[in-house]
Protein backbone atom coordinates (compact mmCIF):
# COMPACT_ATOMS: atom_id res chain seq x y z
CA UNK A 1 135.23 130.40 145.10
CA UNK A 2 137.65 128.40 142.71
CA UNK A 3 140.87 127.13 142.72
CA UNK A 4 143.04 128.82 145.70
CA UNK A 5 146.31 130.76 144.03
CA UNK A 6 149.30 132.96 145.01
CA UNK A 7 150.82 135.12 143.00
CA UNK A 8 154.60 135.34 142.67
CA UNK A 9 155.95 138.54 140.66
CA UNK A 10 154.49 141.60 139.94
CA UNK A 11 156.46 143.04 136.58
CA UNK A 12 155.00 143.31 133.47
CA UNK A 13 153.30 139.61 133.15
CA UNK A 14 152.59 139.79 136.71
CA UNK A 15 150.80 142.98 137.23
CA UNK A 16 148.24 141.09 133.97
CA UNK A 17 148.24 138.05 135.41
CA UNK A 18 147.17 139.50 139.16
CA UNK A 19 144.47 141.70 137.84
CA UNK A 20 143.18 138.53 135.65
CA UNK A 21 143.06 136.26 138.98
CA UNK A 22 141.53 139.21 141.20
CA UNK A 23 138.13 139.72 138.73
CA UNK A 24 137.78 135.86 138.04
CA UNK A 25 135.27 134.12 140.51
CA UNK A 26 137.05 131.02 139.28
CA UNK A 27 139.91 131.90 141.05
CA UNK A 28 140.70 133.06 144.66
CA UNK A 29 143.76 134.70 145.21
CA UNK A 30 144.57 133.46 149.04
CA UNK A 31 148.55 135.59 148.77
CA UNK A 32 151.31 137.90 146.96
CA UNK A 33 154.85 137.57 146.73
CA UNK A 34 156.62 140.74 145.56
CA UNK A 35 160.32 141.24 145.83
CA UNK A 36 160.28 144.99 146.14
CA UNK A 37 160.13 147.21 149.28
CA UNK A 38 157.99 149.38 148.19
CA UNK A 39 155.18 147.00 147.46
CA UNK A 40 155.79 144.47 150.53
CA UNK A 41 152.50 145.20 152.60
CA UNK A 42 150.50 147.01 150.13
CA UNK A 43 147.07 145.50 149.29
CA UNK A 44 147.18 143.15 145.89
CA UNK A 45 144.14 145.48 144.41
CA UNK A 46 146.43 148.38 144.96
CA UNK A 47 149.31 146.75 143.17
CA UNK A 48 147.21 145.50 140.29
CA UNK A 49 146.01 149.02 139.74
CA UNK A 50 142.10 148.19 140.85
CA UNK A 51 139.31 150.34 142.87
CA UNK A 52 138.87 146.46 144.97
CA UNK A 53 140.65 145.90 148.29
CA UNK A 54 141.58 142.39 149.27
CA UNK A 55 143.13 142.12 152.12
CA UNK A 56 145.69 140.08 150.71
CA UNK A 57 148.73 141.92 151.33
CA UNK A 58 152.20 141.36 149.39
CA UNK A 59 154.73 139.90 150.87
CA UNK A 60 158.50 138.65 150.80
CA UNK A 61 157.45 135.89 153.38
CA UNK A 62 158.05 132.34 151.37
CA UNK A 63 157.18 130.36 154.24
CA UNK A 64 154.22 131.92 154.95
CA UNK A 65 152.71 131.64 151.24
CA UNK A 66 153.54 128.20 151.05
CA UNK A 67 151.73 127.77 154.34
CA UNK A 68 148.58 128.54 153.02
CA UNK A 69 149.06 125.69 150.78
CA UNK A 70 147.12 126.74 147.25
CA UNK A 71 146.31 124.54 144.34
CA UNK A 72 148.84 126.48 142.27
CA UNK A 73 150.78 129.35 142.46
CA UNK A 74 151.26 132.04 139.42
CA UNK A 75 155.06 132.37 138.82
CA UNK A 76 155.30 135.64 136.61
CA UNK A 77 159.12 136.50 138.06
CA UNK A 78 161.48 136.90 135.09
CA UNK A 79 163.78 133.73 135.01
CA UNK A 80 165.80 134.36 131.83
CA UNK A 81 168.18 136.81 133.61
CA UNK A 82 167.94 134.85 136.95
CA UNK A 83 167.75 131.19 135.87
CA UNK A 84 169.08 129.42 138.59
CA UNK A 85 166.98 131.54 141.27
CA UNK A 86 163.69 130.77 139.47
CA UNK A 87 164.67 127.06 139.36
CA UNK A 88 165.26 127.30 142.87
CA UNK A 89 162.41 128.83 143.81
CA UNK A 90 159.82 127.15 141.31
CA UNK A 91 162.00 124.12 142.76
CA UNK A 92 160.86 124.85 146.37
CA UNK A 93 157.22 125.65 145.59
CA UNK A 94 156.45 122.21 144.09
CA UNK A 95 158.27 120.54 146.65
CA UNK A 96 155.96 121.33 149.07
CA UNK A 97 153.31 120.13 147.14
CA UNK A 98 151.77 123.23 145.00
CA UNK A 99 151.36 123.42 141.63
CA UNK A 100 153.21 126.13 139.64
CA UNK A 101 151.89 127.30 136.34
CA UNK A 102 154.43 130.11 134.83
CA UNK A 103 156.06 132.47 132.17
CA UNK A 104 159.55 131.97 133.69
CA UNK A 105 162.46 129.90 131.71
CA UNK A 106 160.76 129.51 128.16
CA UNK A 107 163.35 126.97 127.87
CA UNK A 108 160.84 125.08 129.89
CA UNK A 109 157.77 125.45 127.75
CA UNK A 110 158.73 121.92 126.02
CA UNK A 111 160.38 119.51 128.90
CA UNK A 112 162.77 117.39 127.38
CA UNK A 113 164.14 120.34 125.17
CA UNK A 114 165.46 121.91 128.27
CA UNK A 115 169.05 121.56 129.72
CA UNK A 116 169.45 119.17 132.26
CA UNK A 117 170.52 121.50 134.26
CA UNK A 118 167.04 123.44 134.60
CA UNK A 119 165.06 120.55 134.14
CA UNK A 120 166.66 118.00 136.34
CA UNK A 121 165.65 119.79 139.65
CA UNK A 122 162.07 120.76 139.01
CA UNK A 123 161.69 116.72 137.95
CA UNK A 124 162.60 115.77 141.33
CA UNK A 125 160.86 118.56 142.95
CA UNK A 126 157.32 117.33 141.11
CA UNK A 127 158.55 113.45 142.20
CA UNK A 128 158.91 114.69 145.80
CA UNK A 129 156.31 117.12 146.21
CA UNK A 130 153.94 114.89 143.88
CA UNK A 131 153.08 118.37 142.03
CA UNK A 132 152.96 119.62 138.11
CA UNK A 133 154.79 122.42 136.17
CA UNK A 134 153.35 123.89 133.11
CA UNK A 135 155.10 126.89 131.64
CA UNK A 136 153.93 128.91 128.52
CA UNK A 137 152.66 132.35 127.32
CA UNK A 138 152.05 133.88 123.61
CA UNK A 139 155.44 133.72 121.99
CA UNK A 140 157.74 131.13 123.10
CA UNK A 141 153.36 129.49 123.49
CA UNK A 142 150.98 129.82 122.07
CA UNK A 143 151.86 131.02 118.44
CA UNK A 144 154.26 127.90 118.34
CA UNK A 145 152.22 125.56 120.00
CA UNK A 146 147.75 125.56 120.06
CA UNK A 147 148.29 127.42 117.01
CA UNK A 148 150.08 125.32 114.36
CA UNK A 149 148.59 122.32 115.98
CA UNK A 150 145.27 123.50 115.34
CA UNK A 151 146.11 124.27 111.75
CA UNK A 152 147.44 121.11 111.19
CA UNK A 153 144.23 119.50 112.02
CA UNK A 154 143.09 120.14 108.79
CA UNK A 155 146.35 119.98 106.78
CA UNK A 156 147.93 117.30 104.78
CA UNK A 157 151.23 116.93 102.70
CA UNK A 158 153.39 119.07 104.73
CA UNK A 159 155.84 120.61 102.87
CA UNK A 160 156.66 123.40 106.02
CA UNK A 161 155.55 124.81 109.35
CA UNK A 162 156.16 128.80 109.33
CA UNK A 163 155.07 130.32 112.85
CA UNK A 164 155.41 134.19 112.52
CA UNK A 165 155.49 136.59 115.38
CA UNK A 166 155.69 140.27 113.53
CA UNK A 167 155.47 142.94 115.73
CA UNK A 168 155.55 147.06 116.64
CA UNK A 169 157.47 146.57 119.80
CA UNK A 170 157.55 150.62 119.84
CA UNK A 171 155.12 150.61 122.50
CA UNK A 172 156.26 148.11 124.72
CA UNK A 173 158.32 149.62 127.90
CA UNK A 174 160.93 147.13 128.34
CA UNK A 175 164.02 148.41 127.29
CA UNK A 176 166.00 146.50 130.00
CA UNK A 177 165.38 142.94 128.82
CA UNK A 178 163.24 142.90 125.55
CA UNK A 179 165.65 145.85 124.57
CA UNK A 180 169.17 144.12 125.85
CA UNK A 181 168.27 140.74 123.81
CA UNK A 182 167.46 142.03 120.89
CA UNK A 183 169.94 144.75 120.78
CA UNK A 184 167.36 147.68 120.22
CA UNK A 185 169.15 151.06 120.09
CA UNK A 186 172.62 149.49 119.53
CA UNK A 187 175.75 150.10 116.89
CA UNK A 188 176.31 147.61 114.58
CA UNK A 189 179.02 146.72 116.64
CA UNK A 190 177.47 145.81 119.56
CA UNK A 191 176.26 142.06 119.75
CA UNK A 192 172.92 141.19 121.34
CA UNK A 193 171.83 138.28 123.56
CA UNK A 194 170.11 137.26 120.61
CA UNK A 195 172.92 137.18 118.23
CA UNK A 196 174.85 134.80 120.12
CA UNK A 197 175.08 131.25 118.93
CA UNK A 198 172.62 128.92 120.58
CA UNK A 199 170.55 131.78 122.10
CA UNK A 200 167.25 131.51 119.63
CA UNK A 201 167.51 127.44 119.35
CA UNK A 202 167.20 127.72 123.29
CA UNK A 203 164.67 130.06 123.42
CA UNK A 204 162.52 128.49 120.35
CA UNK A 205 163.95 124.91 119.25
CA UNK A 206 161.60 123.55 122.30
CA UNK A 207 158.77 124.95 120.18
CA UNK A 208 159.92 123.07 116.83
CA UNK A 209 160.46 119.82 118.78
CA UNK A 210 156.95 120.11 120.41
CA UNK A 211 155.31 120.13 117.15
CA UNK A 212 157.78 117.57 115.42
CA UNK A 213 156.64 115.40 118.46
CA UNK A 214 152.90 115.74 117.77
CA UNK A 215 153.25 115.14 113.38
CA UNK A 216 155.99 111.81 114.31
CA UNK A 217 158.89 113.83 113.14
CA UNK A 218 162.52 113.98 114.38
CA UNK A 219 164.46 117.48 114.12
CA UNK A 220 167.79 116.54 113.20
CA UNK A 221 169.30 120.08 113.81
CA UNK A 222 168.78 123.28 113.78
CA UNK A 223 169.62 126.59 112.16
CA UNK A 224 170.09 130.00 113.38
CA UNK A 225 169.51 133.47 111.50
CA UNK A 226 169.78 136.55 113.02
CA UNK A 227 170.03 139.85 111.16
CA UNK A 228 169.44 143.68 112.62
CA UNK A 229 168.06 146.84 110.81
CA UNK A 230 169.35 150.08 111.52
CA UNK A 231 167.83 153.46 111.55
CA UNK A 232 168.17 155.99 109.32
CA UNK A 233 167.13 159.19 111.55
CA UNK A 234 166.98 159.59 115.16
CA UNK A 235 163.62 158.39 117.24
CA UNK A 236 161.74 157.91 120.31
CA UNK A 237 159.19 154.98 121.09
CA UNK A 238 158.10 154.19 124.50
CA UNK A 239 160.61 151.34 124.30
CA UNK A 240 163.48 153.77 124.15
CA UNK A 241 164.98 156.43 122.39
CA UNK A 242 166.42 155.21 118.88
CA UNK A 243 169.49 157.18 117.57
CA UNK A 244 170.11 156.82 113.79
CA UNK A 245 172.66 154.16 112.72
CA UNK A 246 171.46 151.79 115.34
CA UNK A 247 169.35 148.92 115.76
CA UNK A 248 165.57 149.67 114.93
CA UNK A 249 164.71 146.35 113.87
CA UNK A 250 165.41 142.71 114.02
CA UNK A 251 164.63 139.37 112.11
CA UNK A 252 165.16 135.86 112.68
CA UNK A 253 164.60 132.45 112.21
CA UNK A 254 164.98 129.25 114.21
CA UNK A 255 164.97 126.11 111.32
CA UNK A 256 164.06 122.59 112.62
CA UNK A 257 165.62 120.50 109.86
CA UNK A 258 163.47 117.44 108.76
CA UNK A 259 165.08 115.16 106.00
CA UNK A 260 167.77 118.09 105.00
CA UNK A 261 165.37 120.71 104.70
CA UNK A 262 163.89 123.07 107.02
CA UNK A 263 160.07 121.56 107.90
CA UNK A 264 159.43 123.72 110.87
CA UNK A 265 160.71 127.44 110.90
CA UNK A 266 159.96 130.14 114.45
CA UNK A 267 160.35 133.34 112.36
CA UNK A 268 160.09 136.83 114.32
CA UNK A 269 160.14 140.54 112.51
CA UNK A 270 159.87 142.98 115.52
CA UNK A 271 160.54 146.89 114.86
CA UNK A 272 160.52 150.14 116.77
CA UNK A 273 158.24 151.36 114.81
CA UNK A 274 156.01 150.81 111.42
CA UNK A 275 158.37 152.16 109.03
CA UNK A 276 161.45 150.65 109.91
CA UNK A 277 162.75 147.88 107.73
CA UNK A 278 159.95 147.47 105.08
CA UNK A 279 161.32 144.80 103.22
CA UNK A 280 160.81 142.26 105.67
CA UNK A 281 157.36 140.61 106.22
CA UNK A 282 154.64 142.40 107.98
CA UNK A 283 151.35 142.21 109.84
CA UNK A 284 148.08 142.74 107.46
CA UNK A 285 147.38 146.90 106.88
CA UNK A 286 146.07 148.42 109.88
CA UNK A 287 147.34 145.61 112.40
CA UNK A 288 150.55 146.58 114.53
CA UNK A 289 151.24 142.83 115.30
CA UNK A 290 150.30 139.29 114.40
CA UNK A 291 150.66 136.06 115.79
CA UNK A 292 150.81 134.13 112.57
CA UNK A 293 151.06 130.16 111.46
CA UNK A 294 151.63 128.90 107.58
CA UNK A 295 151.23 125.53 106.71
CA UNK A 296 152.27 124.92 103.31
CA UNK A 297 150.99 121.62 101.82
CA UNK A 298 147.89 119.87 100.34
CA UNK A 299 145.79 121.90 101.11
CA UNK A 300 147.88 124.83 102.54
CA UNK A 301 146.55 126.40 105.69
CA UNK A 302 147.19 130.06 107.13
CA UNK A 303 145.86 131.20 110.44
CA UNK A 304 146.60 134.76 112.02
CA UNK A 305 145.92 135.64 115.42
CA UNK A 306 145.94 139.54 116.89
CA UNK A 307 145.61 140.55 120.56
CA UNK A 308 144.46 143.58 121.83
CA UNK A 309 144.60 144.76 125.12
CA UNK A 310 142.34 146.64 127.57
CA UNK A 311 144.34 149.83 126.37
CA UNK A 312 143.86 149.26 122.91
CA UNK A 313 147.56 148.34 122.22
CA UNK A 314 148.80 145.40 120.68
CA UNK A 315 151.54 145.00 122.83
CA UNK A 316 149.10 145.14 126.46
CA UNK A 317 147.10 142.22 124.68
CA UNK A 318 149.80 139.87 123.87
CA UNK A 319 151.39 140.45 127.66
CA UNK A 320 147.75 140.18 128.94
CA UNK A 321 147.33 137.01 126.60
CA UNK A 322 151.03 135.72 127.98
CA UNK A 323 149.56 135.68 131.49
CA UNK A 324 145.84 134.33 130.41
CA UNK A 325 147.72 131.36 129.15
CA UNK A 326 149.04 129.84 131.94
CA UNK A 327 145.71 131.80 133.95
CA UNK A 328 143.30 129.77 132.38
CA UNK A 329 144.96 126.76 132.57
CA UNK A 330 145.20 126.80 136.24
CA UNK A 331 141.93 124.01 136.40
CA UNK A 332 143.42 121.59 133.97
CA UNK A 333 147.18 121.72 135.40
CA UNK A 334 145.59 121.31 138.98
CA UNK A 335 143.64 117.88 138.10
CA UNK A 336 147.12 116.47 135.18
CA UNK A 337 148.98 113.98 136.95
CA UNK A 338 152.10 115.37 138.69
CA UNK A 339 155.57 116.28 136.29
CA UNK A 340 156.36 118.46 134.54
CA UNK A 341 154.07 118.91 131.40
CA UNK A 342 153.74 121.17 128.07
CA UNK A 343 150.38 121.65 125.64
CA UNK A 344 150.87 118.42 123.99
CA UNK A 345 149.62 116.99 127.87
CA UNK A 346 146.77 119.46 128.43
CA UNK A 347 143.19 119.50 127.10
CA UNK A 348 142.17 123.16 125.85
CA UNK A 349 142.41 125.35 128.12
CA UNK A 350 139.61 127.94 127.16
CA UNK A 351 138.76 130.99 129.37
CA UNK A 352 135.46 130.48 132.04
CA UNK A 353 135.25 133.74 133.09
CA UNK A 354 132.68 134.73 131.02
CA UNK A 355 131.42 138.97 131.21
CA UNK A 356 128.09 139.86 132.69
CA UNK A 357 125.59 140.52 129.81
């Protein structure tokens, strides 16, 4: 067997990223932590919805998990709406000397961008524990990361950095945190997470400073732009049902300003459905989603990525790809030096389970 790993959430990155350890020899999944009842002493197979049995059995049993003392553990527990409970128990993990690769606090996903507040602990737990952090995914990832920083390889005279996540979020069941932040199924009245001043520079300005930090670039601030679409009949998606005159759509963009212009730009279009808000920019005909990076320059580079999951929906692949990325990096994260670390410290980190022929 591989690298040794437990498992820490079981929601909708978690469930991926457990059935992704459990059928890769690469990786031996030695324990489960699950915070609800129902699933504390059920087999991890069960939970991650395969014929296999285990014998791993979820637990709520910290001590015990961090007793078995595993290269790295998986944390796939949702940290934006529980910040100061992930750092704590992220915090706790790498003080006792595992690694933690994550999805948690995308604030994260770029160090230094991150308030002292969240960063400051998990520095001294990596000091004391003499462990390493790496937290990523697709979008706060990926997209904003490997992607523009491969197309930049072959890119010269920048003039701007456009990093597009457009998206049919219609079939993604989460209308109790995707939903709340953007402010799906809302009156114009009503003001989202999203909306609020300081929320996408948070979430995304770690992005723009990653990749100013790799071209030798300073951001000297950034801009906000949030605006909502609004249906104009009533609808149901699997995210949730969509009454006419409220939000079926949202755009915005996150500007890192470079000499008084905007140089590098996190741009998002996500709608309940196809239809909804045609004037904004969409994926290619036939595609319900694309990751998406434009370089504009001499010569000017485009590169679109699409995920599609086991299912055949968009929206499985990119929360199967979330988890794959910080999956497959497990090997690289276990040999970095300990700290806490982002892409621009990693080599690639490509996939090496490979299907039977």
């Amino acid at each position: 067997m591989g690298h040794r790993v437990v498992h820490w959430g079981t929601g909708n990155v978690g469930y991926h990223a457990l059935r992704a350890t459990l059928r890769n020899p690469h990786l031996e999944l030695v324990g489960l932590h699950a915070h609800s009842a129902g699933k504390i002493g059920r087999d991890a197979g069960e939970i991650a919805g395969l014929e296999m049995r285990t014998g791993v059995l979820a637990t709520d049993d910290v001590d015990a998990l961090l007793a078995l003392a595993p290269d790295a553990v998986v944390y796939t527990a949702n940290g934006e709406l529980r910040p100061d409970a992930a750092v704590a128990d992220m915090a706790r993990i790498l003080r006792a000397g595992i690694n933690v690769v994550g999805v948690a606090l995308i604030y994260l996903i770029y160090p230094p961008h991150a308030d002292a507040a969240l960063r400051e602990p998990l520095e001294r737990a990596c000091r004391e524990g003499n462990s390493t952090l790496f937290i990523n995914g697709v979008d706060p990832g990926f997209s904003g990361d490997v992607l523009p920083l491969s197309a930049l390889q072959v890119a010269d005279q920048v003039q701007e950095i456009r990093v597009q996540e457009i998206c049919d979020y219609g079939t993604y069941e989460d209308p109790d945190f995707t939903g709340v932040a953007f402010g799906f199924g809302q009156p114009p009245e009503a003001e989202p997470i999203m909306a609020m001043p300081g929320m996408l520079a948070g979430g995304w300005g770690g992005m723009l400073e990653l990749v100013a930090r790799a071209i030798g670039v300073a951001i000297e601030g950034v801009e906000e732009v949030f605006e909502r679409h609004y249906a104009q009949e009533d609808f149901e998606c699997a995210m949730m049902p969509v009454a006419k005159g409220t939000c079926s759509a949202a755009h915005f963009e996150v500007r890192g300003m470079v000499g008084g212009r905007p140089l590098i730009i996190a741009e998002h279009v996500n709608r309940l459905r196809s239809t909804e808000a045609s004037h904004w920019p969409s994926a290619p005909q036939g595609r319900s989603g694309v990751h998406r990076v434009i370089v504009t320059g001499n010569p000017s580079v485009q590169m679109e990525c699409f995920v599609t999951g086991e299912d055949g929906d968009h929206n499985t692949g990119g929360v199967q790809a979330t988890a794959l990325r910080v999956t497959n990096a497990i090997p690289a994260v276990v040999a970095h030096a300990p700290g806490m670390i982002s892409t621009l410290d990693l080599p690639l980190t490509p996939a090496r389970n490979i299907a039977a022929l």
